[in-house]
Protein backbone atom coordinates (compact mmCIF):
# COMPACT_ATOMS: atom_id res chain seq x y z
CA UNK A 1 -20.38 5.91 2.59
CA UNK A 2 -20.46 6.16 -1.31
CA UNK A 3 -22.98 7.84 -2.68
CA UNK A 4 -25.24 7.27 -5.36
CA UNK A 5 -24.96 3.34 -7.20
CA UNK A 6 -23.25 0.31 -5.71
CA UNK A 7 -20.07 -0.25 -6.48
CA UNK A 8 -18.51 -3.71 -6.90
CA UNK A 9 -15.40 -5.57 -6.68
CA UNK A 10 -15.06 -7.79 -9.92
CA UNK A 11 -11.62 -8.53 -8.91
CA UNK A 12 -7.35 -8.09 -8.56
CA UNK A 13 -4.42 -9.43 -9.71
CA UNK A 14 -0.57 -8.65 -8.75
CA UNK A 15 2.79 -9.77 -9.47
CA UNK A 16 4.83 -11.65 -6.80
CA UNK A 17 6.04 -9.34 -4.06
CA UNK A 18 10.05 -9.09 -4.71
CA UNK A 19 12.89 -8.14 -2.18
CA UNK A 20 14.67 -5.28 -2.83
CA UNK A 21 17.81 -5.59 -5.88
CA UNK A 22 16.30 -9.27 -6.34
CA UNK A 23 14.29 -10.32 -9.61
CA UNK A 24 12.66 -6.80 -10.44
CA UNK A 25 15.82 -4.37 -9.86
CA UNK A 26 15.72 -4.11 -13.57
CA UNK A 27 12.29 -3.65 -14.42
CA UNK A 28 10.83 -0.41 -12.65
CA UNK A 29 7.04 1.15 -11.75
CA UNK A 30 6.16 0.87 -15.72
CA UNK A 31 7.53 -2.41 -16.57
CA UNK A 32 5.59 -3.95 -13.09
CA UNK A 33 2.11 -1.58 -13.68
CA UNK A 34 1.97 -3.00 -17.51
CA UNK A 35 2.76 -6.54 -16.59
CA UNK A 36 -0.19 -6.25 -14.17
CA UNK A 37 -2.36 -4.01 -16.03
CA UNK A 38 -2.07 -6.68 -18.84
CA UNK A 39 -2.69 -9.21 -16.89
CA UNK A 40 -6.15 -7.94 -15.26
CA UNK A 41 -6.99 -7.11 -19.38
CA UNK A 42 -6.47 -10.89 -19.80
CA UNK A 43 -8.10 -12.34 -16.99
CA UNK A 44 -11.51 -10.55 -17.63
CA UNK A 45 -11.59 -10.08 -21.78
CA UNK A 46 -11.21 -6.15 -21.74
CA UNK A 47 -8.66 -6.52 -25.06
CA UNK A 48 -9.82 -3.17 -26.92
CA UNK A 49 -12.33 -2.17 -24.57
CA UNK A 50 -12.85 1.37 -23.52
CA UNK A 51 -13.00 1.86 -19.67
CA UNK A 52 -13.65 4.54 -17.46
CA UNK A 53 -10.20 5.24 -16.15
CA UNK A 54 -7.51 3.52 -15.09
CA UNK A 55 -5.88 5.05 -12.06
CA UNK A 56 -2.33 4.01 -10.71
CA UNK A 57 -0.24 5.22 -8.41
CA UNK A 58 3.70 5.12 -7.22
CA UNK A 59 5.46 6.96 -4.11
CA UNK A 60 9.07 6.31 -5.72
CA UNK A 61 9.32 7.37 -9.06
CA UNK A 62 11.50 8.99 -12.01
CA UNK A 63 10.37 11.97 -13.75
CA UNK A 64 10.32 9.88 -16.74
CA UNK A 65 7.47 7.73 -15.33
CA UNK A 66 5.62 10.34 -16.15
CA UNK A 67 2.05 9.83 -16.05
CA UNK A 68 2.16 5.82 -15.34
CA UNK A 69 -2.00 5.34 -15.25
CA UNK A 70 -1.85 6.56 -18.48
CA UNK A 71 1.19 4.79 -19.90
CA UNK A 72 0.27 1.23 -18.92
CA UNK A 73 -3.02 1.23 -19.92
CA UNK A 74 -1.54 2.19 -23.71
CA UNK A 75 0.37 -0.91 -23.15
CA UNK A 76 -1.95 -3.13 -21.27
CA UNK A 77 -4.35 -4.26 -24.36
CA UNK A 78 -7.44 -1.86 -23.44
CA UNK A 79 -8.57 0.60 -26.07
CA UNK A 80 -5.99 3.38 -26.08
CA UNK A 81 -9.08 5.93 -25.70
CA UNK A 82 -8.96 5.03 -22.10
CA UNK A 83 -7.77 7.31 -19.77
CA UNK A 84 -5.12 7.21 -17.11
CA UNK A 85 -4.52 9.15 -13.90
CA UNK A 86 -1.25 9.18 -11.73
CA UNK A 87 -1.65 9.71 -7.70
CA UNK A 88 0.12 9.30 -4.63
CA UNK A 89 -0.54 9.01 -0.67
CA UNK A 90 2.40 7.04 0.55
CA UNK A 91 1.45 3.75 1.50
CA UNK A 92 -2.24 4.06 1.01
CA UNK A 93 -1.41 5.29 -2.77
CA UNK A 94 -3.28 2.07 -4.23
CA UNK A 95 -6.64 2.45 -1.73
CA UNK A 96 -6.72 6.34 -3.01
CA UNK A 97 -6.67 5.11 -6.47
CA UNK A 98 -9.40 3.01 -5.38
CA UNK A 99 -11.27 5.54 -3.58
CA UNK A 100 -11.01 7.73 -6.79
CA UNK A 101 -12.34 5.03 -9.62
CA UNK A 102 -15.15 3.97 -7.11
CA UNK A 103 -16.30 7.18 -6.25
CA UNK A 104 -16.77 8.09 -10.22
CA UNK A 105 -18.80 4.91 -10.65
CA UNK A 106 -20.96 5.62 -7.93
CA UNK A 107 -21.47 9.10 -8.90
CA UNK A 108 -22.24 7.62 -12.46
CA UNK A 109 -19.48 9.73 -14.13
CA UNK A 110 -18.29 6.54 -15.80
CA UNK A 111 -19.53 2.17 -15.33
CA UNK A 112 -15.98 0.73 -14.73
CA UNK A 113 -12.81 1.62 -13.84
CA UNK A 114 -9.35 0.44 -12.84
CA UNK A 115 -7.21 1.25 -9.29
CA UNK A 116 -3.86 -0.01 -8.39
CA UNK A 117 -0.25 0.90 -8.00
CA UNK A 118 3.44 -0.34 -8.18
CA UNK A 119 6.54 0.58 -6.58
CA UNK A 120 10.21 -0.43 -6.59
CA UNK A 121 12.68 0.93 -4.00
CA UNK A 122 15.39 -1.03 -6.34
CA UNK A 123 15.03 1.65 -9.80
CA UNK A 124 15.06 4.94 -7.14
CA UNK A 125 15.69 8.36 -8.76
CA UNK A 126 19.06 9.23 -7.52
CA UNK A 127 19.51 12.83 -9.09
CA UNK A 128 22.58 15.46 -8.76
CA UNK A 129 22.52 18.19 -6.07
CA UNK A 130 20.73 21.59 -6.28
CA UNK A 131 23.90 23.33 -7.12
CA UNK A 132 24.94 20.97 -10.21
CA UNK A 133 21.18 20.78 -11.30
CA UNK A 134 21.34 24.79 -11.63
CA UNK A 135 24.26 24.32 -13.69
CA UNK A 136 23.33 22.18 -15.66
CA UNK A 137 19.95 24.42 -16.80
CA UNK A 138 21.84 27.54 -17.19
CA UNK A 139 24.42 25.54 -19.46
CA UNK A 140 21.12 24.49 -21.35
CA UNK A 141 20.13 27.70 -22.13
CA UNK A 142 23.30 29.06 -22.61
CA UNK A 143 23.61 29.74 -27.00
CA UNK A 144 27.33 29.63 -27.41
CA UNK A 145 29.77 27.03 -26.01
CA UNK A 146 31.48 29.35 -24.88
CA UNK A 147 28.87 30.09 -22.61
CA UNK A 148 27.87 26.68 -21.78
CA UNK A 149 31.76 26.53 -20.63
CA UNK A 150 31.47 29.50 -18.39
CA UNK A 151 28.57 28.04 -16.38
CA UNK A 152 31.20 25.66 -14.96
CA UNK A 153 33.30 28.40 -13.45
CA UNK A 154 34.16 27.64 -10.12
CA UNK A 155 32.54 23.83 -10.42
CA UNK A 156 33.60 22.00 -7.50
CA UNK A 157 33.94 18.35 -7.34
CA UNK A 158 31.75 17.75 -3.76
CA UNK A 159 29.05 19.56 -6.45
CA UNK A 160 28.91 15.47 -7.89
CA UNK A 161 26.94 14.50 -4.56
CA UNK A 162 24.09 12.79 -5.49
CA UNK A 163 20.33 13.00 -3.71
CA UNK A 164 18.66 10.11 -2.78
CA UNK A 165 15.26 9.95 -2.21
CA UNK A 166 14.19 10.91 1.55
CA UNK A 167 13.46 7.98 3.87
CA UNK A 168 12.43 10.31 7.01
CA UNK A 169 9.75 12.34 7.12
CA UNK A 170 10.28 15.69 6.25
CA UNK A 171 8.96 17.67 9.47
CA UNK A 172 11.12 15.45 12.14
CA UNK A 173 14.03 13.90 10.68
CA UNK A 174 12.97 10.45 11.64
CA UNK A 175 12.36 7.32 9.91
CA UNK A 176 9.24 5.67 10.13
CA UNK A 177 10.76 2.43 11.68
CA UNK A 178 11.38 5.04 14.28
CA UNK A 179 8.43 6.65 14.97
CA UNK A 180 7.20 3.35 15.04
CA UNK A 181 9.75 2.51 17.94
CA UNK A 182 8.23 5.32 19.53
CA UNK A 183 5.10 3.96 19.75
CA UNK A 184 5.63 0.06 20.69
CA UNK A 185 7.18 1.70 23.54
CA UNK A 186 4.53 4.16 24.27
CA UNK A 187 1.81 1.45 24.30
CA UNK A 188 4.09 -1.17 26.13
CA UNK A 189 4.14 -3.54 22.76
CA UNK A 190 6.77 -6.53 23.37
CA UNK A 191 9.49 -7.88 21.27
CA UNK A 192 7.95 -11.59 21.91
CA UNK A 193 4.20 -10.33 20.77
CA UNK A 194 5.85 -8.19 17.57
CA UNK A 195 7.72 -11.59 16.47
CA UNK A 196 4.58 -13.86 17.34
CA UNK A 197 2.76 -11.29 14.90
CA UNK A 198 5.62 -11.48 12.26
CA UNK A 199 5.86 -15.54 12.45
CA UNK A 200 2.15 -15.91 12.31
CA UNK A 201 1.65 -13.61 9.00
CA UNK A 202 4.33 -15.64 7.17
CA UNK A 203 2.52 -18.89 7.95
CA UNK A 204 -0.71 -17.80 6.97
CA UNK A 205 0.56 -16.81 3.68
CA UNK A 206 2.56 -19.80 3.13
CA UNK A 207 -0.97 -22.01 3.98
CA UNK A 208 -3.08 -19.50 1.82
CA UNK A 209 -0.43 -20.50 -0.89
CA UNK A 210 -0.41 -23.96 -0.50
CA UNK A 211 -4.53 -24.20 -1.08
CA UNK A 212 -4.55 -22.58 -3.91
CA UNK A 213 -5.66 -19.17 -2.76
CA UNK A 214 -3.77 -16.71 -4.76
CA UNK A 215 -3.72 -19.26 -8.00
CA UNK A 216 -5.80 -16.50 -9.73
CA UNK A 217 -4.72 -13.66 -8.05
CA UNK A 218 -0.69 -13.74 -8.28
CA UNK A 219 0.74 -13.79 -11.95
CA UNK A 220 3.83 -15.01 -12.74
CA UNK A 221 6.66 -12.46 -13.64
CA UNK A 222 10.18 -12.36 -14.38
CA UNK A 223 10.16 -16.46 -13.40
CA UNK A 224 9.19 -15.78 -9.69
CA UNK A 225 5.60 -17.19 -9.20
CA UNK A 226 5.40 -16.78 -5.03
CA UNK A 227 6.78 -13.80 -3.08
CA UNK A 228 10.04 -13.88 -2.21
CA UNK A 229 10.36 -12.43 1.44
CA UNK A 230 8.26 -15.48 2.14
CA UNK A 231 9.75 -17.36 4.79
CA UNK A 232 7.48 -20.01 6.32
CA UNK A 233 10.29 -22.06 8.10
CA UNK A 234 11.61 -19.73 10.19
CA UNK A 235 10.96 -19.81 14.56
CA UNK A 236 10.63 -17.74 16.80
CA UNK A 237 14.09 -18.57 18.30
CA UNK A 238 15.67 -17.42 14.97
CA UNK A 239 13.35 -14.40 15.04
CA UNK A 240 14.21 -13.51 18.55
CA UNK A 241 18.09 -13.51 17.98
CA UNK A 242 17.67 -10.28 15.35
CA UNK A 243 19.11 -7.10 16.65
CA UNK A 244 17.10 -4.53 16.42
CA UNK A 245 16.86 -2.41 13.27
CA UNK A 246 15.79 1.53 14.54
CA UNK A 247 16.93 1.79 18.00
CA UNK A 248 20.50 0.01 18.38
CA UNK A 249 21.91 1.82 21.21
CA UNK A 250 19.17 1.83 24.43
CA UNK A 251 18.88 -1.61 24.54
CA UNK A 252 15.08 -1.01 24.59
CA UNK A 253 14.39 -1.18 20.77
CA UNK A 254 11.76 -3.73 19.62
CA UNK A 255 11.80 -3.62 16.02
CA UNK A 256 13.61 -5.72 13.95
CA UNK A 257 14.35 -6.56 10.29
CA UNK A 258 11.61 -9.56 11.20
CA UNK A 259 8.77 -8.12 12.58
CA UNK A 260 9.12 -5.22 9.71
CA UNK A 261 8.36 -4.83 6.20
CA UNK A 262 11.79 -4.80 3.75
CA UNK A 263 12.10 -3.08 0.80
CA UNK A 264 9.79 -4.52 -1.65
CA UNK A 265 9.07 -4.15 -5.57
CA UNK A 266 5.83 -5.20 -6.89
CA UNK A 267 2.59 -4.10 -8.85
CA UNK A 268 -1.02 -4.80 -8.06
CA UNK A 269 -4.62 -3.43 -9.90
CA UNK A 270 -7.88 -4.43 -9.47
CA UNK A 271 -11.54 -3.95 -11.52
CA UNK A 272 -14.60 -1.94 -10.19
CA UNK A 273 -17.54 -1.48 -11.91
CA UNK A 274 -21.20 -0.48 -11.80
CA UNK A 275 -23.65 -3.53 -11.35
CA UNK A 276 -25.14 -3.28 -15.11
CA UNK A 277 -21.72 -2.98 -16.38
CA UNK A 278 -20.83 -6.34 -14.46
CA UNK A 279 -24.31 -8.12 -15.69
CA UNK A 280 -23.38 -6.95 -18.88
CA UNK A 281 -19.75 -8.50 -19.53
CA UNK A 282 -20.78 -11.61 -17.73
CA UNK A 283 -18.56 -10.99 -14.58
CA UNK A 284 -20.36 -11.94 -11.34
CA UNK A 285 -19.10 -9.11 -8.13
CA UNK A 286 -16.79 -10.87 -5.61
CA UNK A 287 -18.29 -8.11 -3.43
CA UNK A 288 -18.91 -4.78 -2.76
CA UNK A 289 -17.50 -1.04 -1.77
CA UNK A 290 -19.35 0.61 0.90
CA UNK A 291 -17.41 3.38 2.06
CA UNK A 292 -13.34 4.73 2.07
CA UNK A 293 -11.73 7.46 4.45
CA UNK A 294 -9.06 8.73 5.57
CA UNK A 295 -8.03 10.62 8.39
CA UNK A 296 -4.77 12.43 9.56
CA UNK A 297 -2.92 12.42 13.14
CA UNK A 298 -0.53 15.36 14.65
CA UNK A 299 2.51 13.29 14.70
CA UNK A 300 4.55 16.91 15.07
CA UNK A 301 3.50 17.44 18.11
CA UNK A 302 3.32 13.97 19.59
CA UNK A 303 1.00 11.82 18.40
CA UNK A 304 2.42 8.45 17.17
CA UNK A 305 3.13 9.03 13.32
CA UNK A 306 1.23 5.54 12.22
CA UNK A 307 -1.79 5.82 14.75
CA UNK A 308 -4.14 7.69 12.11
CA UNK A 309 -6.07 4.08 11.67
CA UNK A 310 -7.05 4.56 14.77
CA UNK A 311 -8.98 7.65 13.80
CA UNK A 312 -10.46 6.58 10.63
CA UNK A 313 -11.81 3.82 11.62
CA UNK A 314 -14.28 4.82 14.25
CA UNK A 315 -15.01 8.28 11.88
CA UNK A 316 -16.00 5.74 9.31
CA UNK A 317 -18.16 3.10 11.59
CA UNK A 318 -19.56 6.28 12.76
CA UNK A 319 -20.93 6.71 9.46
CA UNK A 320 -22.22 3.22 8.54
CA UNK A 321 -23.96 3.06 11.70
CA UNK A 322 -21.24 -0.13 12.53
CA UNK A 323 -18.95 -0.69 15.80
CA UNK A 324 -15.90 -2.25 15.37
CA UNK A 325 -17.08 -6.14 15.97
CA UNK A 326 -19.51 -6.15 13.32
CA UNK A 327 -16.87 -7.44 10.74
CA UNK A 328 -16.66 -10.87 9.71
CA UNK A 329 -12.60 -10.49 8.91
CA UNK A 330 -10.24 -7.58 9.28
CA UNK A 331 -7.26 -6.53 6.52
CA UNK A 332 -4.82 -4.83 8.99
CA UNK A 333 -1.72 -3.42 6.92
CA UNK A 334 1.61 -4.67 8.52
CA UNK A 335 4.11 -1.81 7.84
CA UNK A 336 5.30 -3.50 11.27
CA UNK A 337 3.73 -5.77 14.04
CA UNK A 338 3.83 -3.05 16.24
CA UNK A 339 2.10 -0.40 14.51
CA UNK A 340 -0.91 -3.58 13.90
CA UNK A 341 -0.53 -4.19 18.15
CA UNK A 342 -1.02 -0.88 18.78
CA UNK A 343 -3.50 0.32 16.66
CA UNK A 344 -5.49 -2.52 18.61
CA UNK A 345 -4.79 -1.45 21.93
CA UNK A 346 -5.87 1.89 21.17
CA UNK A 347 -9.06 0.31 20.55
CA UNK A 348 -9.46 -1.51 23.38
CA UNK A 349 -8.26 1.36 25.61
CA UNK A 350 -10.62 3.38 27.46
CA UNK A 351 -8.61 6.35 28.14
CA UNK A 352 -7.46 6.87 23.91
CA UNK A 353 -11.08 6.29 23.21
CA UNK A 354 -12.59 8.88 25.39
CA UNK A 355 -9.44 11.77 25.42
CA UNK A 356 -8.26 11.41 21.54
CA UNK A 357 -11.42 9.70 19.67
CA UNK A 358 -14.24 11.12 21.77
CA UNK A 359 -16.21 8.24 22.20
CA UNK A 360 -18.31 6.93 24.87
CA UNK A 361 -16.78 3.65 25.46
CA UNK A 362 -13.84 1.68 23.95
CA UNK A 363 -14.01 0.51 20.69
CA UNK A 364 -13.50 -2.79 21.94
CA UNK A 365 -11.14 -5.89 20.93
CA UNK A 366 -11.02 -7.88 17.83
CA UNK A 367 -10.54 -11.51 17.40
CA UNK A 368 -7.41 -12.35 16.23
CA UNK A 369 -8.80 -15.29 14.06
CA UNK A 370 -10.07 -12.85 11.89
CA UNK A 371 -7.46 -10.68 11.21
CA UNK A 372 -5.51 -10.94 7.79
CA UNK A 373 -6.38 -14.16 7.30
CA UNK A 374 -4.27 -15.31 4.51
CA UNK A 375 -1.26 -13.48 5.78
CA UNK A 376 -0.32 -9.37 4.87
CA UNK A 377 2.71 -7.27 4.67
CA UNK A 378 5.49 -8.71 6.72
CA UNK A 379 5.19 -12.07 4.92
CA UNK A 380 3.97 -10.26 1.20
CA UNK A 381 6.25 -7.37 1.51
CA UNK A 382 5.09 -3.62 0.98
CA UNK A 383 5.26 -2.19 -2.10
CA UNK A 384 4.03 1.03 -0.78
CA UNK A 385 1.46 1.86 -3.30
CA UNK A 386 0.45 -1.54 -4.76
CA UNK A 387 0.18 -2.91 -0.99
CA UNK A 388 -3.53 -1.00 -1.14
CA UNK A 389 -4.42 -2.93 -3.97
CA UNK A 390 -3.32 -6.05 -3.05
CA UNK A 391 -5.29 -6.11 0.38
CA UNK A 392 -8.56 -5.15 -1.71
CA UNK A 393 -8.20 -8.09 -4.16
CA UNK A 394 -7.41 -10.22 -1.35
CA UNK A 395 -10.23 -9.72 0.81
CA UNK A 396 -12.74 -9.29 -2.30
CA UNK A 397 -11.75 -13.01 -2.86
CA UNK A 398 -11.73 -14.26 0.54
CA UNK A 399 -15.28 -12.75 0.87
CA UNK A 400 -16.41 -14.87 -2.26
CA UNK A 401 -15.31 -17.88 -0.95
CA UNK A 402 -16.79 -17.93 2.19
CA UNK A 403 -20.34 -16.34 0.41
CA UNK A 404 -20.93 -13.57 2.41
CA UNK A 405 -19.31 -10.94 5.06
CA UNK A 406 -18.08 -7.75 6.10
CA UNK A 407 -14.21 -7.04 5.73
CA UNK A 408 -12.85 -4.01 7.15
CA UNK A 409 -9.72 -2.39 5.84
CA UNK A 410 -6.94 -0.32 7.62
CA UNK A 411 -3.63 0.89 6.11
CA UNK A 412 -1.45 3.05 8.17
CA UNK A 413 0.46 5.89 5.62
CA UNK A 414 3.61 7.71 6.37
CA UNK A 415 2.68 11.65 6.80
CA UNK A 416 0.45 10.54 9.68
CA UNK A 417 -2.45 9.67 7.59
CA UNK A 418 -4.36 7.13 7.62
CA UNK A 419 -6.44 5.16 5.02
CA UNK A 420 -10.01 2.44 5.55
CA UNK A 421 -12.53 1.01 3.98
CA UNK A 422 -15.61 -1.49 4.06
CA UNK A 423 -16.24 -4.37 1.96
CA UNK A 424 -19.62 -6.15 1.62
CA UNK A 425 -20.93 -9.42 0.13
């Protein structure tokens, strides 16, 4: 748990969630993280103020981003002696960033502070191979043309090959869609439960739209006002005639284009502070944060590459003195319907919970009802480091408006890591 002073939620914003090469393939990390950045200065009066730190956070980004914490809050209307920090942990960048601001508050190394992240899989660094790079610095530093022109001898045209940023992981070749096909079949997860998971996030959204819900929390950007991988129409019959997206050829894959995240662009942040600094600007805590962690999983050697939830969450109950029923909702990250279905099963199975978490008893099962109530990933889309971010403001709000509860948060990170936290009101 955090030590030291409460810390509380004052609150989030984000920008629509965008498909891939949609309405943000133009705009990149900077353009989203100031758009946001500005907009969290605007909703709570901080024009000129001087805060803590404002940390941010992208897993796809140029060299030219440089340090983005620090370059949107120049251009987000707070006082430019604030500070900015740049960090990454896949897709639990934004809950890191968090974990970072609240843990300086508590500690009472500053009263307020800033966490959040963007990403855009749309504006990736595509940069020239190792070969032309080393060319290209030796030509450079090379003080006559003539020089410059010998560091092309023997250039070869296959030398133009461009990298693109990795999308397995590095130690087994493998995409996460298919480690995650690894594990819906290792814990017998169904195509028919994975696209009942998928519909049923998509309508939640949709409804959490309709009410009203995310009128405060979703700012309007680049004319797009809802997020566009929404799709609140669609069946289960259209959902069940996908092919599958990771394993093609057994005729056993699960996963689909559906019941998986897509390539998403987006930006969320959101405001912590220390309870006098709250009183004292007149902003009234949506809640609170108790406690972050995060663990890690062998997925080298066999363990499923996503199942790290699994063993945060009981390390962290473990430390609150909570079991896993004594939430009031639950924000599961959707990175895919299976990885949520199995994470749950783990929970509920005796045999995990004795051999790999060395408990006692199962953890035990979860009502539905109560998890992501107002919809998550696979109807937002994932960002990977503003998705964090955007479950925090979420469930901050959702906590507000029903007066009082417990949220528990889980986010599943490529790397095998694993990222949770408690909220309080």
């Amino acid at each position: 748990m955090l030590q030291g002073r409460p810390v509380a939620v004052l609150g989030g914003v984000r920008i629509p969630f965008c498909r891939q090469n949609t309405a943000y393939a133009d705009v990149g990390n900077l353009g989203m993280s100031i758009r946001t950045l500005g907009a969290l200065v605007e909703r709570y009066g901080l024009h000129g103020e001087r805060i803590g730190e404002v940390a941010l956070g992208a897993v796809i980004k140029h060299s030219a981003d440089w340090n983005l914490g620090r370059e949107a809050a120049l251009s987000s209307g707070l006082s430019p002696l604030t500070p900015g920090i740049t960090m990454q942990r896949a897709c639990g960048t934004s809950l890191d960033t968090i974990g970072h601001v609240a843990n300086k508050i508590a500690l009472g190394q500053m009263e307020s502070g800033i966490g959040g992240g963007s990403d855009s899989t749309s504006d990736v660094p595509i940069v020239y191979g190792k070969s032309l790079r080393r060319r290209l610095l030796a030509a450079n530093a090379a003080r006559t043309p003539r020089d410059k022109l010998a560091t092309f001898r023997g250039f070869r045209l296959n030398e133009l090959k461009p990298d693109f940023p990795g999308v397995a992981e590095p130690r087994t070749g493998k995409s996460m869609g298919e480690h995650c096909e690894d594990m819906a079949k290792q814990w017998n997860i169904p195509r028919e439960a994975q696209d009942e998971w998928a519909l049923s996030s998509h309508r939640k959204l949709a409804a959490a739209y309709e009410r009203g819900f995310f009128d405060d929390l979703v700012v309007p950007f680049r004319g797009v006002t809802r997020d566009n991988i929404l799709r609140p129409d669609s069946t289960l019959e259209k959902l069940a005639a996908l092919k599958p997206a990771f394993d093609r050829t057994s005729g056993r894959g699960t996963l689909t284009a559906a019941n998986s995240t897509p390539l998403t662009d987006g930006a969320a942040a959101c405001l912590f502070a220390s309870p006098e600094w709250a009183q004292a600007h007149g902003i009234e805590p949506l809640c609170w944060l108790r406690d972050v962690h995060v663990a890690a999983v062998d997925f080298v050697h066999g363990e499923g590459l996503l199942m790290a939830p699994t063993v945060a969450v009981p390390e962290m109950l473990a430390r609150n003195g909570l079991t896993l029923q004594d939430f009031d909702i639950y924000e599961i990250h959707e990175a895919f319907a299976a990885q949520v279905l199995c994470t749950l099963r783990a929970w509920e199975s005796e045999e995990y919970c004795r051999n790999r978490l060395g408990l006692d008893a199962p953890l035990g099962s979860i009502d539905p009802a109560k998890i992501n109530p107002n919809g998550s990933s696979l109807a937002t889309g994932h960002p990977f480091a503003a998705t964090g971010a955007r479950i925090i403001a979420t469930a901050a709000k959702e906590l507000a408006q029903r007066g009082g509860g417990r949220c528990l948060v889980s986010i599943c990170t490529a790397g095998g890591m694993g990222g949770v936290a408690i909220l309080e009101r």
